[in-house]
Protein backbone atom coordinates (compact mmCIF):
# COMPACT_ATOMS: atom_id res chain seq x y z
CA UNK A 1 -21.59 23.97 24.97
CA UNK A 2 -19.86 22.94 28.43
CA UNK A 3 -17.07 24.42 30.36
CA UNK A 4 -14.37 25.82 28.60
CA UNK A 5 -11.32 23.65 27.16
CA UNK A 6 -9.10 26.55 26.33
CA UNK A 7 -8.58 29.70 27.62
CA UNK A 8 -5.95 32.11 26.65
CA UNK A 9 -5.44 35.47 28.17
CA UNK A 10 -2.60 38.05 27.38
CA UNK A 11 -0.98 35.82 24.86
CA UNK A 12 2.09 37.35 23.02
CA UNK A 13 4.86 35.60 20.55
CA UNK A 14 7.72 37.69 19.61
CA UNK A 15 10.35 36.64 17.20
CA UNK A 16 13.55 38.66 17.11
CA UNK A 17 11.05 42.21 18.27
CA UNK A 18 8.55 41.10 15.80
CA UNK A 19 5.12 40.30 17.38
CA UNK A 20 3.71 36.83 15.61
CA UNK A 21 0.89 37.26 18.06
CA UNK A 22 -0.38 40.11 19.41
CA UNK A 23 -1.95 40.24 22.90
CA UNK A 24 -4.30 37.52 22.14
CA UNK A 25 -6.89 36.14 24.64
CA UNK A 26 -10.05 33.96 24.08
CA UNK A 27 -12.06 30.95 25.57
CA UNK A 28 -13.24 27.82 23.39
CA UNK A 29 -15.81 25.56 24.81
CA UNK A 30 -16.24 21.68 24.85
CA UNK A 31 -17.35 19.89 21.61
CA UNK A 32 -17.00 23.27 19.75
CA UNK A 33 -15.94 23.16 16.03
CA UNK A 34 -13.78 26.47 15.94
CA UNK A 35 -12.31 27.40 12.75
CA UNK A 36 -9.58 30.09 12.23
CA UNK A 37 -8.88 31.93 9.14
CA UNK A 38 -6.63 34.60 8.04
CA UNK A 39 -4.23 35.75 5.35
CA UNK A 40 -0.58 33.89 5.33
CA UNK A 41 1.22 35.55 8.23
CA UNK A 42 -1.40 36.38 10.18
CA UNK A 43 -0.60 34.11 13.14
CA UNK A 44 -2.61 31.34 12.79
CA UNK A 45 0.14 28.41 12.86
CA UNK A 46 2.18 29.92 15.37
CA UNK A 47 -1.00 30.02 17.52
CA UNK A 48 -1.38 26.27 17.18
CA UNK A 49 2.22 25.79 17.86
CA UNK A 50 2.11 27.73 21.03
CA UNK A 51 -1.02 25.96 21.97
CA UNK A 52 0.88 22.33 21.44
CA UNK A 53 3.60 22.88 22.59
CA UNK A 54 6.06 23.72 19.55
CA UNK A 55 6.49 26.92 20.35
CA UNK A 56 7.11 28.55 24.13
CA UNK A 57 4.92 32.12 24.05
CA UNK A 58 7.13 34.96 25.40
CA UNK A 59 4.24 36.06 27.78
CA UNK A 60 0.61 35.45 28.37
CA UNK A 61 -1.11 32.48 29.81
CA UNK A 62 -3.00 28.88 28.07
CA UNK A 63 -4.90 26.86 29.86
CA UNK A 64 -6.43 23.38 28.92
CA UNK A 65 -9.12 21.99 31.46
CA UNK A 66 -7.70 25.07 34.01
CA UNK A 67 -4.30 23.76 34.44
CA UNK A 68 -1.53 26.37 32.43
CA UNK A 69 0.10 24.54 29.67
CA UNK A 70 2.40 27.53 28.53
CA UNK A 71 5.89 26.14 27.77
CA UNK A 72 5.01 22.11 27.75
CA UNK A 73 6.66 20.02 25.57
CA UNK A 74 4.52 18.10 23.25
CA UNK A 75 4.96 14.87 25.18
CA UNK A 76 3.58 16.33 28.16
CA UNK A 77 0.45 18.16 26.34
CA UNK A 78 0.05 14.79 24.67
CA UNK A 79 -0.64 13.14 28.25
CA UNK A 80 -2.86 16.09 29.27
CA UNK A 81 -5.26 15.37 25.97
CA UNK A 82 -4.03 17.68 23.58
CA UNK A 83 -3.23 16.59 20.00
CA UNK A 84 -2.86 17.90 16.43
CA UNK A 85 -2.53 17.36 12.72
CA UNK A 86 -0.27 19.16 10.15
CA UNK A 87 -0.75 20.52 6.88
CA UNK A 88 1.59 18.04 5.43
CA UNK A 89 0.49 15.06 6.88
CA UNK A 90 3.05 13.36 9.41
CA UNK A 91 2.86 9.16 8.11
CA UNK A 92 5.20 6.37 8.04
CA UNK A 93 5.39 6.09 4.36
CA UNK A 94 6.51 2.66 3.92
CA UNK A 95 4.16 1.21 6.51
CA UNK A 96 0.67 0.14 5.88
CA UNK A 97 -2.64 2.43 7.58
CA UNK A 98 -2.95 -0.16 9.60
CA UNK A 99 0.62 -0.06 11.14
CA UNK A 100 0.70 3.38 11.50
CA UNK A 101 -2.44 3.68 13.53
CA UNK A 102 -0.79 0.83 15.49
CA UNK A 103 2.03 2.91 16.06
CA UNK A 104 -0.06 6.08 17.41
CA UNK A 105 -1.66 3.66 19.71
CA UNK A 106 2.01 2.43 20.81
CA UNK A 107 2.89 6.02 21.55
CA UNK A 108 -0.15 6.67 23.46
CA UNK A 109 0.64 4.19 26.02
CA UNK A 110 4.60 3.91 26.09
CA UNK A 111 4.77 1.00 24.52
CA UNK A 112 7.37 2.04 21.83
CA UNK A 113 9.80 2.37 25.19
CA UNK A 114 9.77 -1.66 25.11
CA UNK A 115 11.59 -2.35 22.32
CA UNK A 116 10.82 -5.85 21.84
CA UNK A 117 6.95 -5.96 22.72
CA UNK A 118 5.16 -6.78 19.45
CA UNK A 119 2.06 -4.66 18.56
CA UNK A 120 -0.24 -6.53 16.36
CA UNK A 121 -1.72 -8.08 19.21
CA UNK A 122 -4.93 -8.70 19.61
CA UNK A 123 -5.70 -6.15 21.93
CA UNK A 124 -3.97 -3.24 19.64
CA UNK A 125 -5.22 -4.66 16.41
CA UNK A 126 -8.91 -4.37 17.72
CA UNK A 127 -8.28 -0.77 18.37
CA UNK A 128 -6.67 -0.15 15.21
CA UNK A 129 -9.56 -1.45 13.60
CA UNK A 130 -12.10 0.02 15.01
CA UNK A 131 -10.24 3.28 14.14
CA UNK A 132 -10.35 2.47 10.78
CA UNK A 133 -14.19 2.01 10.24
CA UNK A 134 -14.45 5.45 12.28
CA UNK A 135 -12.60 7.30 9.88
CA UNK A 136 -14.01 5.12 6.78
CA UNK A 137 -10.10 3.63 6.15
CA UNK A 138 -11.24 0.07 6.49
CA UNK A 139 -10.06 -0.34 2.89
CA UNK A 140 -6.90 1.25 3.09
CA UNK A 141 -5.95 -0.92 5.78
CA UNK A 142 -3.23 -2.99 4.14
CA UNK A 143 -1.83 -0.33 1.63
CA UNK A 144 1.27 1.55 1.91
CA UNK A 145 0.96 5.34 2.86
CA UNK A 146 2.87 5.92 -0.13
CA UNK A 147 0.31 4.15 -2.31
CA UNK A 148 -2.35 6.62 -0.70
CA UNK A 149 -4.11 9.83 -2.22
CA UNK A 150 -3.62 12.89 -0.47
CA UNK A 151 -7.00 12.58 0.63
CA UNK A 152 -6.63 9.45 2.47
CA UNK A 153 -3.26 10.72 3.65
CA UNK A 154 -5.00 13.76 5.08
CA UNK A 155 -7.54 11.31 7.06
CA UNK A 156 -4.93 8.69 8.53
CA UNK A 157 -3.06 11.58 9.79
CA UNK A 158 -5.80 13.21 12.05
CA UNK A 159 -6.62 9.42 12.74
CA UNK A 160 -3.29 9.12 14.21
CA UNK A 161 -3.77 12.55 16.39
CA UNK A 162 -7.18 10.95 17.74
CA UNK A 163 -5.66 7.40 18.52
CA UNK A 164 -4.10 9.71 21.71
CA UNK A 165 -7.54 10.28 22.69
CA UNK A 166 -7.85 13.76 22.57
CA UNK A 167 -10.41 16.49 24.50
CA UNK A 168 -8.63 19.10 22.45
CA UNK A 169 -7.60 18.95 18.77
CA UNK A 170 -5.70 21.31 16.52
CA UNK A 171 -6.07 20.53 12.68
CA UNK A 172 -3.64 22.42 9.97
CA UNK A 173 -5.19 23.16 7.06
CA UNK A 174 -7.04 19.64 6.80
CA UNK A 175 -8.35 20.00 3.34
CA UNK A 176 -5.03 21.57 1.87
CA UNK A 177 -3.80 19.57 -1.17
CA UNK A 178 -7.27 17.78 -1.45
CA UNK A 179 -9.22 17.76 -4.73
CA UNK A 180 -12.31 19.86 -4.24
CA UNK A 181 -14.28 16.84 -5.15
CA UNK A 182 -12.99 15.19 -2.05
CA UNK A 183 -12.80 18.22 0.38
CA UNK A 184 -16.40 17.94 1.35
CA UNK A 185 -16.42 14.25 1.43
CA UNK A 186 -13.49 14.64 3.84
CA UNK A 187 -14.48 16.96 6.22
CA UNK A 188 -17.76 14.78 6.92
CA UNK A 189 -16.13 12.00 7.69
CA UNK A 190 -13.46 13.65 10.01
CA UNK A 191 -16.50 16.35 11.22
CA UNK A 192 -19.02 13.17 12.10
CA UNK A 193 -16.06 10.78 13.54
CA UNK A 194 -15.00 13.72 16.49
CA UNK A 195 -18.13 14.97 17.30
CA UNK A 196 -19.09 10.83 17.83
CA UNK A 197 -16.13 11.26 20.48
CA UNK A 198 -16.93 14.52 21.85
CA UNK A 199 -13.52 16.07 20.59
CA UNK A 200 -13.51 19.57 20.89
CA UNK A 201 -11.92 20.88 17.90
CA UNK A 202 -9.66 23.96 16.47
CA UNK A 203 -8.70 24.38 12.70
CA UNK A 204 -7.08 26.03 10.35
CA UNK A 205 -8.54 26.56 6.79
CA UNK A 206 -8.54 28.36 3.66
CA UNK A 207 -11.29 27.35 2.21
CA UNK A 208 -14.56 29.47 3.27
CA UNK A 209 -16.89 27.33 1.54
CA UNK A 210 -15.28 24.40 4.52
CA UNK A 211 -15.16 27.24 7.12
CA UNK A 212 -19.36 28.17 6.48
CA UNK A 213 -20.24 24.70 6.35
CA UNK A 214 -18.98 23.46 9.56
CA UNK A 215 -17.08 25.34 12.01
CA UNK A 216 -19.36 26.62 14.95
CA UNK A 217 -17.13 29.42 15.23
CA UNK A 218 -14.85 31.44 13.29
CA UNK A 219 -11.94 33.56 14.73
CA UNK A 220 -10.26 35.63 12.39
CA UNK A 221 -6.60 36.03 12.42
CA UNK A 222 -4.50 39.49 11.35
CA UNK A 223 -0.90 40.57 11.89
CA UNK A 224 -0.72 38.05 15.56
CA UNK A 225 -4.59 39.24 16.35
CA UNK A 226 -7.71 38.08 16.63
CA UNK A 227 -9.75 40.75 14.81
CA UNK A 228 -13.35 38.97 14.22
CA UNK A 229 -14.95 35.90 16.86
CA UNK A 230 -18.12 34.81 16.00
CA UNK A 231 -20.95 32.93 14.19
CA UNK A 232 -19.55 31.92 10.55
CA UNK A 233 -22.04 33.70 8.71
CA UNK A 234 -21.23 36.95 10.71
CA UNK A 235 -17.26 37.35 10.08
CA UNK A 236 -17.30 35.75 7.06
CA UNK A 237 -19.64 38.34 5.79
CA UNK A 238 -17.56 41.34 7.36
């Protein structure tokens, strides 16, 4: 592991006197695989909302690459390399994979501010292709989002998030919804097409049997802190 992405020091969320987090500091290192767990409530979305920028923390300090991101809009984090999924994937239902991919790559680059510039051009078409064969959508290319499993759905998604070309990713839940069948099958394509990139990577997920087999890391999440931080086989055992 390299220099640290993240570091967070002193972090507190309060809602209406209620503490959503708690105090919570940590560092995450590049091309780490960090997974966070915890019961519902425990803090673990409204972490990843502070940390991209839905959410403004009420104190503390985040840092991505040692420049303090606390109170960013989305936009901005976007720019800086910072990019997420959600548990309910975030598509353009009646557009193909391929357009939506085309449209991440749009966003990336401002190109959505020029109205009238067309994007299946060679140029973005390439891109969205090679996209595509990274995250094993090749044959979805031409189908409708709303024709797609939630599987595929889940995929195209985080797709989308890594068409910004992200150092830092957050991923909700990316297995949520997902036949168990396909949960595995899933996670190595998603697992195999970051680390190829060198994406350093945070996620949320309720399913231990995803959490042993490939985070690096596991933090552990309870009432806004961070009660376990360690090897996956260590908390997960505790």
């Amino acid at each position: 592991m390299g220099d640290h992405v993240l570091e967070v020091s002193n972090l507190t969320m309060q809602f209406y006197g209620i503490k959503a987090l708690d105090n919570i500091g940590m560092t995450i290192s590049a091309e780490e695989f960090v997974g966070i767990v915890g019961t519902n409530g425990s803090g673990k979305t409204t972490f990843v909302n502070v940390m991209t920028g839905y959410l403004t923390p009420s104190s503390g300090s985040v840092k991505v690459l040692g420049r303090e991101i606390g109170g960013l809009h989305p936009f901005h984090l976007t720019r800086m390399g910072v990019s997420r999924s959600f548990q309910i994937a975030q598509l353009f239902l009646e557009l193909t994979v391929e357009e939506n991919l085309l449209l991440s790559l749009a966003a990336r680059e401002n190109v959505y501010r020029k109205v009238r510039m067309p994007l299946k051009t060679k140029h973005y078409l390439k891109e969205a292709r090679e996209l595509m064969n990274l995250f094993k959508l090749e044959k979805r290319a031409n189908s409708k989002c709303l024709e797609l499993p939630g599987g595929d759905r889940k995929v195209l998604d985080i797709a989308m998030a890594f068409a910004l070309r992200p150092v830092l990713m957050f991923l909700d839940e990316p297995t949520s919804g997902v036949s168990t069948e396909e949960k595995f099958q899933i996670m190595e394509i998603l697992v195999e097409a970051l680390q190829e990139r060198g994406v350093t990577v945070v996620f949320i997920e309720h399913d231990m049997e995803i959490v042993q087999k490939f985070a690096h890391r596991v933090l552990d999440f309870d009432e806004g802190k961070i009660i376990a931080d360690g090897l996956p086989e260590e908390v997960l055992q505790n």
